[in-house]
Protein backbone atom coordinates (compact mmCIF):
# COMPACT_ATOMS: atom_id res chain seq x y z
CA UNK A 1 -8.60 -5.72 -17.38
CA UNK A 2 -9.99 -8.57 -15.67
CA UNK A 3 -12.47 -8.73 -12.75
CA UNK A 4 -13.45 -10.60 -10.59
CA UNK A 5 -17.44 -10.26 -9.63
CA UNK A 6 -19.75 -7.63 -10.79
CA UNK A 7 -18.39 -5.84 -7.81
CA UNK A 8 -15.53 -4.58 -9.19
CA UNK A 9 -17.41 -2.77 -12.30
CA UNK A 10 -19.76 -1.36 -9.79
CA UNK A 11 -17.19 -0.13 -7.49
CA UNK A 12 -16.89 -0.99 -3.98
CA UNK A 13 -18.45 -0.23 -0.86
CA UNK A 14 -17.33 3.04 -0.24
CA UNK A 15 -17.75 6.69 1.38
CA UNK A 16 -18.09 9.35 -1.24
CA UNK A 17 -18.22 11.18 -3.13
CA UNK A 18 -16.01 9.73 -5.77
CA UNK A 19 -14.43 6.10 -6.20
CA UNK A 20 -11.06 7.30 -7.63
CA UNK A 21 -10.67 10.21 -5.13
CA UNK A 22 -11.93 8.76 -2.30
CA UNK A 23 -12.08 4.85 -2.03
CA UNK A 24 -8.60 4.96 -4.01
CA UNK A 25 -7.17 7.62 -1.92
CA UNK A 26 -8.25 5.27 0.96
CA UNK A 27 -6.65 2.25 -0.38
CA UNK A 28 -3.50 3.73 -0.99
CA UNK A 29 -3.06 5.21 2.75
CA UNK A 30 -4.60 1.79 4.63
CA UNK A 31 -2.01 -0.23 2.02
CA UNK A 32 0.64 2.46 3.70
CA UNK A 33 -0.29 1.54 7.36
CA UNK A 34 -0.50 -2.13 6.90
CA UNK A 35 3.09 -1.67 5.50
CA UNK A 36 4.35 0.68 8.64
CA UNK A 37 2.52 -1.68 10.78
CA UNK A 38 1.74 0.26 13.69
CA UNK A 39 0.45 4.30 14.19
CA UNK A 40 2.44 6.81 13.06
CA UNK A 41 3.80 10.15 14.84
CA UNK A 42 3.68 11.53 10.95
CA UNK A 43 2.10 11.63 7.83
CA UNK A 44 2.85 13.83 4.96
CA UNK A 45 0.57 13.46 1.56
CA UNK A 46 2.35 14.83 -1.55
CA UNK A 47 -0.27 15.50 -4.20
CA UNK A 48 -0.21 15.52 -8.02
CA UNK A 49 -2.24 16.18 -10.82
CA UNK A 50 -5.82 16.01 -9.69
CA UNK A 51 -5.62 15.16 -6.84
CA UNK A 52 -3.57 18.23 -6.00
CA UNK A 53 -6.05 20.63 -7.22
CA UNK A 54 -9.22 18.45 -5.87
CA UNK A 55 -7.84 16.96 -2.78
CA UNK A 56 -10.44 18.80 -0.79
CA UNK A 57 -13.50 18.71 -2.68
CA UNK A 58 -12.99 15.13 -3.76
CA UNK A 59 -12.45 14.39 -0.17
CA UNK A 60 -8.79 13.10 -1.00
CA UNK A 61 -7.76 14.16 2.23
CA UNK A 62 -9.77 12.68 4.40
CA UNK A 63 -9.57 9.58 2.56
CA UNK A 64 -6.02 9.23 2.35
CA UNK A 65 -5.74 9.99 6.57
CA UNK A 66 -8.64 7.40 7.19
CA UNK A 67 -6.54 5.07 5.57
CA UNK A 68 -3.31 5.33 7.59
CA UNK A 69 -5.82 5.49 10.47
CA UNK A 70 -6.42 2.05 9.21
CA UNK A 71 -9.91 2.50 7.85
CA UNK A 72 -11.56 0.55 4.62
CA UNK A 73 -13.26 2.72 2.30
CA UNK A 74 -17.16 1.85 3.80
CA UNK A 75 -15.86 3.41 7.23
CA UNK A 76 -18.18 6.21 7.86
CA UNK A 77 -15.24 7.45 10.40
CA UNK A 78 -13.31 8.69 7.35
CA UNK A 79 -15.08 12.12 7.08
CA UNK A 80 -13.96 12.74 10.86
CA UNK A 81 -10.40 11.66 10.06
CA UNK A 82 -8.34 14.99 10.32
CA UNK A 83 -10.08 15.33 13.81
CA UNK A 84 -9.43 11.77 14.78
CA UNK A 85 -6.11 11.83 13.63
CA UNK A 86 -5.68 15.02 15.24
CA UNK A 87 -7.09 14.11 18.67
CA UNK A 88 -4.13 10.76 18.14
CA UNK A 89 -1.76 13.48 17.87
CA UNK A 90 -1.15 12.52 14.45
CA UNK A 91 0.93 15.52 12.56
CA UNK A 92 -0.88 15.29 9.19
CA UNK A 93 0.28 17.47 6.05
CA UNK A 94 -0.38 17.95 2.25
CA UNK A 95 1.83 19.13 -0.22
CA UNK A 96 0.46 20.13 -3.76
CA UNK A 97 3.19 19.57 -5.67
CA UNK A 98 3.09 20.88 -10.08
CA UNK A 99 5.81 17.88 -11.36
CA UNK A 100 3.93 16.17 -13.82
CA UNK A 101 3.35 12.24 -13.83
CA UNK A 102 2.40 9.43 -15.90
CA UNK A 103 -0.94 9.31 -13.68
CA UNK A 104 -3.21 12.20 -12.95
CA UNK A 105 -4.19 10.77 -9.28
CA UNK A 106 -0.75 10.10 -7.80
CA UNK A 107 0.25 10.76 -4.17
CA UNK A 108 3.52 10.20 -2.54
CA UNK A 109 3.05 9.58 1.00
CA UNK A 110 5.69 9.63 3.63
CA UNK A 111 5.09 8.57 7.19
CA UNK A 112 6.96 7.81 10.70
CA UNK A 113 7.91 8.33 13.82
CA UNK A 114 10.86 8.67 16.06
CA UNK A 115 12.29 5.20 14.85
CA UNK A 116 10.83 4.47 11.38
CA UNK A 117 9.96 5.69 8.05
CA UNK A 118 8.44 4.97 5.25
CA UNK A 119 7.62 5.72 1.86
CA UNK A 120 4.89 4.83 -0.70
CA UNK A 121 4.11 6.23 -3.97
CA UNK A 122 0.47 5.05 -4.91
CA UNK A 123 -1.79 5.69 -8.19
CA UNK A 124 -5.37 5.90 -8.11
CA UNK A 125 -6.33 4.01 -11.29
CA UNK A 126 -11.02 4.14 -11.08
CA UNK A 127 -13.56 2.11 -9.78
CA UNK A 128 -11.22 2.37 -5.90
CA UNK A 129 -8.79 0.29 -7.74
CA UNK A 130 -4.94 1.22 -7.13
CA UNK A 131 -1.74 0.63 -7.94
CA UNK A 132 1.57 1.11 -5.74
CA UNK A 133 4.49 1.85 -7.86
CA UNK A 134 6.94 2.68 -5.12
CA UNK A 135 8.66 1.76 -2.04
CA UNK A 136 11.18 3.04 -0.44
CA UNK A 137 12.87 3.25 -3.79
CA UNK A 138 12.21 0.51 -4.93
CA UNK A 139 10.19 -0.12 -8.17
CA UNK A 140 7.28 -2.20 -7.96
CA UNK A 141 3.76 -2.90 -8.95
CA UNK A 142 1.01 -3.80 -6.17
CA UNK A 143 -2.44 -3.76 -6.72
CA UNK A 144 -3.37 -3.71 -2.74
CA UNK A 145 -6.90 -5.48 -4.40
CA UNK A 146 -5.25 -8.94 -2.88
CA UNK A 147 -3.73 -10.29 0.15
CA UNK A 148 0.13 -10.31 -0.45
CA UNK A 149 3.62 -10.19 1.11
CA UNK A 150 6.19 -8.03 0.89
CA UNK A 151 9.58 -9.13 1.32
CA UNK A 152 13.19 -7.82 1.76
CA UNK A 153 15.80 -10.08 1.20
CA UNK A 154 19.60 -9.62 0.54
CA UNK A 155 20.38 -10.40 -3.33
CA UNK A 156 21.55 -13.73 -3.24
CA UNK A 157 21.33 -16.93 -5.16
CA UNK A 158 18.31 -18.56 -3.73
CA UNK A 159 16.60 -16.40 -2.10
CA UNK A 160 13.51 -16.16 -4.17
CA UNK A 161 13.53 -20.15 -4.34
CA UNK A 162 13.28 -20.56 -0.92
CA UNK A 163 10.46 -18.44 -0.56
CA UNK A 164 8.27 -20.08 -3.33
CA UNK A 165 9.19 -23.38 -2.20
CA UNK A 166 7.79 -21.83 0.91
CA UNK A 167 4.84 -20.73 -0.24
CA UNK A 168 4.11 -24.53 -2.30
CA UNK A 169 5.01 -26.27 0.89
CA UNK A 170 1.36 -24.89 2.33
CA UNK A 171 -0.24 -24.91 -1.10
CA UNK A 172 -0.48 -20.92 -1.33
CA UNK A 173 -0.59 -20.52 -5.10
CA UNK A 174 0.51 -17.06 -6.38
CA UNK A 175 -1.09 -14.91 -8.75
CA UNK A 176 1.47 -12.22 -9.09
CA UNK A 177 5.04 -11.82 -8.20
CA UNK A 178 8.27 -9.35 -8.89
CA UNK A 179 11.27 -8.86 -8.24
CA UNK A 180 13.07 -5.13 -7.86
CA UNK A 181 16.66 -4.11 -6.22
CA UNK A 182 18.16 -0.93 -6.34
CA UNK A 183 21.85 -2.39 -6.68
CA UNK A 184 23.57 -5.94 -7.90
CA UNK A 185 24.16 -7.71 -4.55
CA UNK A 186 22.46 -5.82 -2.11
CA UNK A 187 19.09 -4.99 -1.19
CA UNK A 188 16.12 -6.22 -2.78
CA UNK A 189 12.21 -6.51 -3.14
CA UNK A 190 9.69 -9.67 -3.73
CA UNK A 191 6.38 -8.95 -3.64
CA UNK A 192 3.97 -11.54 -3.85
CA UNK A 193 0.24 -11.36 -4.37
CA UNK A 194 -1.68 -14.48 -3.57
CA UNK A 195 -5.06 -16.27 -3.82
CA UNK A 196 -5.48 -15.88 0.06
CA UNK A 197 -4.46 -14.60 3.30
CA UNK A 198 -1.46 -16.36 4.75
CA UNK A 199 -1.24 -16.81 7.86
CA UNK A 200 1.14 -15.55 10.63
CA UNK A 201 3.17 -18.69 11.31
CA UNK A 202 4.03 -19.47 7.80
CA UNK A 203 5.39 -15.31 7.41
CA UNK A 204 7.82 -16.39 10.36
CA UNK A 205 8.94 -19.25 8.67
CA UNK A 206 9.75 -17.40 5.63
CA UNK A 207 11.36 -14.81 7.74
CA UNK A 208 13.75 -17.47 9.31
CA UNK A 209 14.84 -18.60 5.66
CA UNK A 210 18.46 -17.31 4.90
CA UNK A 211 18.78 -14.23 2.96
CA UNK A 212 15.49 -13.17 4.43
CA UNK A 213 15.23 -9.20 6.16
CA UNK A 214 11.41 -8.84 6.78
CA UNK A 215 8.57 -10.00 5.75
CA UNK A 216 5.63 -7.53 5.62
CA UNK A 217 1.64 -8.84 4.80
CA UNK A 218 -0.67 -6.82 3.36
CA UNK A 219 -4.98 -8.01 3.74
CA UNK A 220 -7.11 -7.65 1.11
């Protein structure tokens, strides 16, 4: 595993107790509301492993709601998140669920409201490092440790071209990319993690290009 500063052996900046439990169970949450993009009415937390039986202790739950409140793991408002979440009129609930995974800390979340959904699952790997290895059914591998774009395209010839040559034409250079659809010909899934942030007018560019659905960013 490579790293990038001292930093990232240490751990980060967090509110504890615990860097997998609680900085990862952050991560994973804020990576889901950067994805939704706005509050939800919703969220539901489906816990497995260890985090199902520590959730509470670890202080998995109110890491993984100060997240889709949109906090970063130093927030000192995460250990008031139920109640701030609550007083949003946020429905919050957790399901510990016994199916066994390839990762003890994994949690399925599943948010929304009366016109959107949408669903993450998200591994916390140590160190409030994570890894999302599904969206919306669709296979994938995102660290959330570096800005990067998500984006749905119909599965055409060209497509993925367009949006590199995109991405080149403003000399964003990408560190890690993928491909995943669920079906030959239909819908499908770049992600793209890059070397920094881009910015707004370049994601509507890329949304403009033919084949192109949305265009999501996700912030380091």
């Amino acid at each position: 595993m490579k790293y990038r500063s001292v930093f990232d052996i240490i751990g980060p900046v967090m509110i504890g107790p615990s860097s997998s439990h609680t900085a990862g169970a952050a991560r994973i949450g804020l990576v889901a509301r950067q994805l939704f993009q706005k509050q939800p009415a919703w969220v539901t937390f489906h816990l497995y492993g260890s985090f199902a039986k520590t959730y509470q202790g670890h202080g998995t739950d109110v890491a993984l709601v100060g997240g889709v409140l949109g906090f970063d793991t130093f927030d000192t408002r995460i250990t008031d998140a139920l109640t701030i979440a609550e007083k949003k009129g946020i429905k919050v609930a957790f399901c510990e669920e016994e199916a066994q995974t390839e990762h003890p800390n994994t949690v399925k979340v599943r948010l929304g409201d009366d016109d959107d959904q949408l669903e993450l699952v998200g591994i916390s790997i140590g160190g409030g490092k994570v890894e999302i290895k599904e969206l919306n059914g669709f296979a994938l591998r995102l660290s959330g440790n570096h800005p990067a774009i998500l984006v749905v395209h119909n599965d055409r010839y060209g497509a993925i071209a367009s949006v590199s040559a995109k991405l080149a034409q403003y000399e964003l250079n990408i560190g890690h990319m993928e491909v995943s659809r669920k079906e030959v010909g239909k819908e499908a899934l770049m992600v793209i993690e890059v070397d920094q942030n881009i910015e707004d007018h370049i994601l509507k560019e890329i949304e403009s290009l033919d084949q192109i659905r949305k265009v999501t960013k996700i912030h380091e």
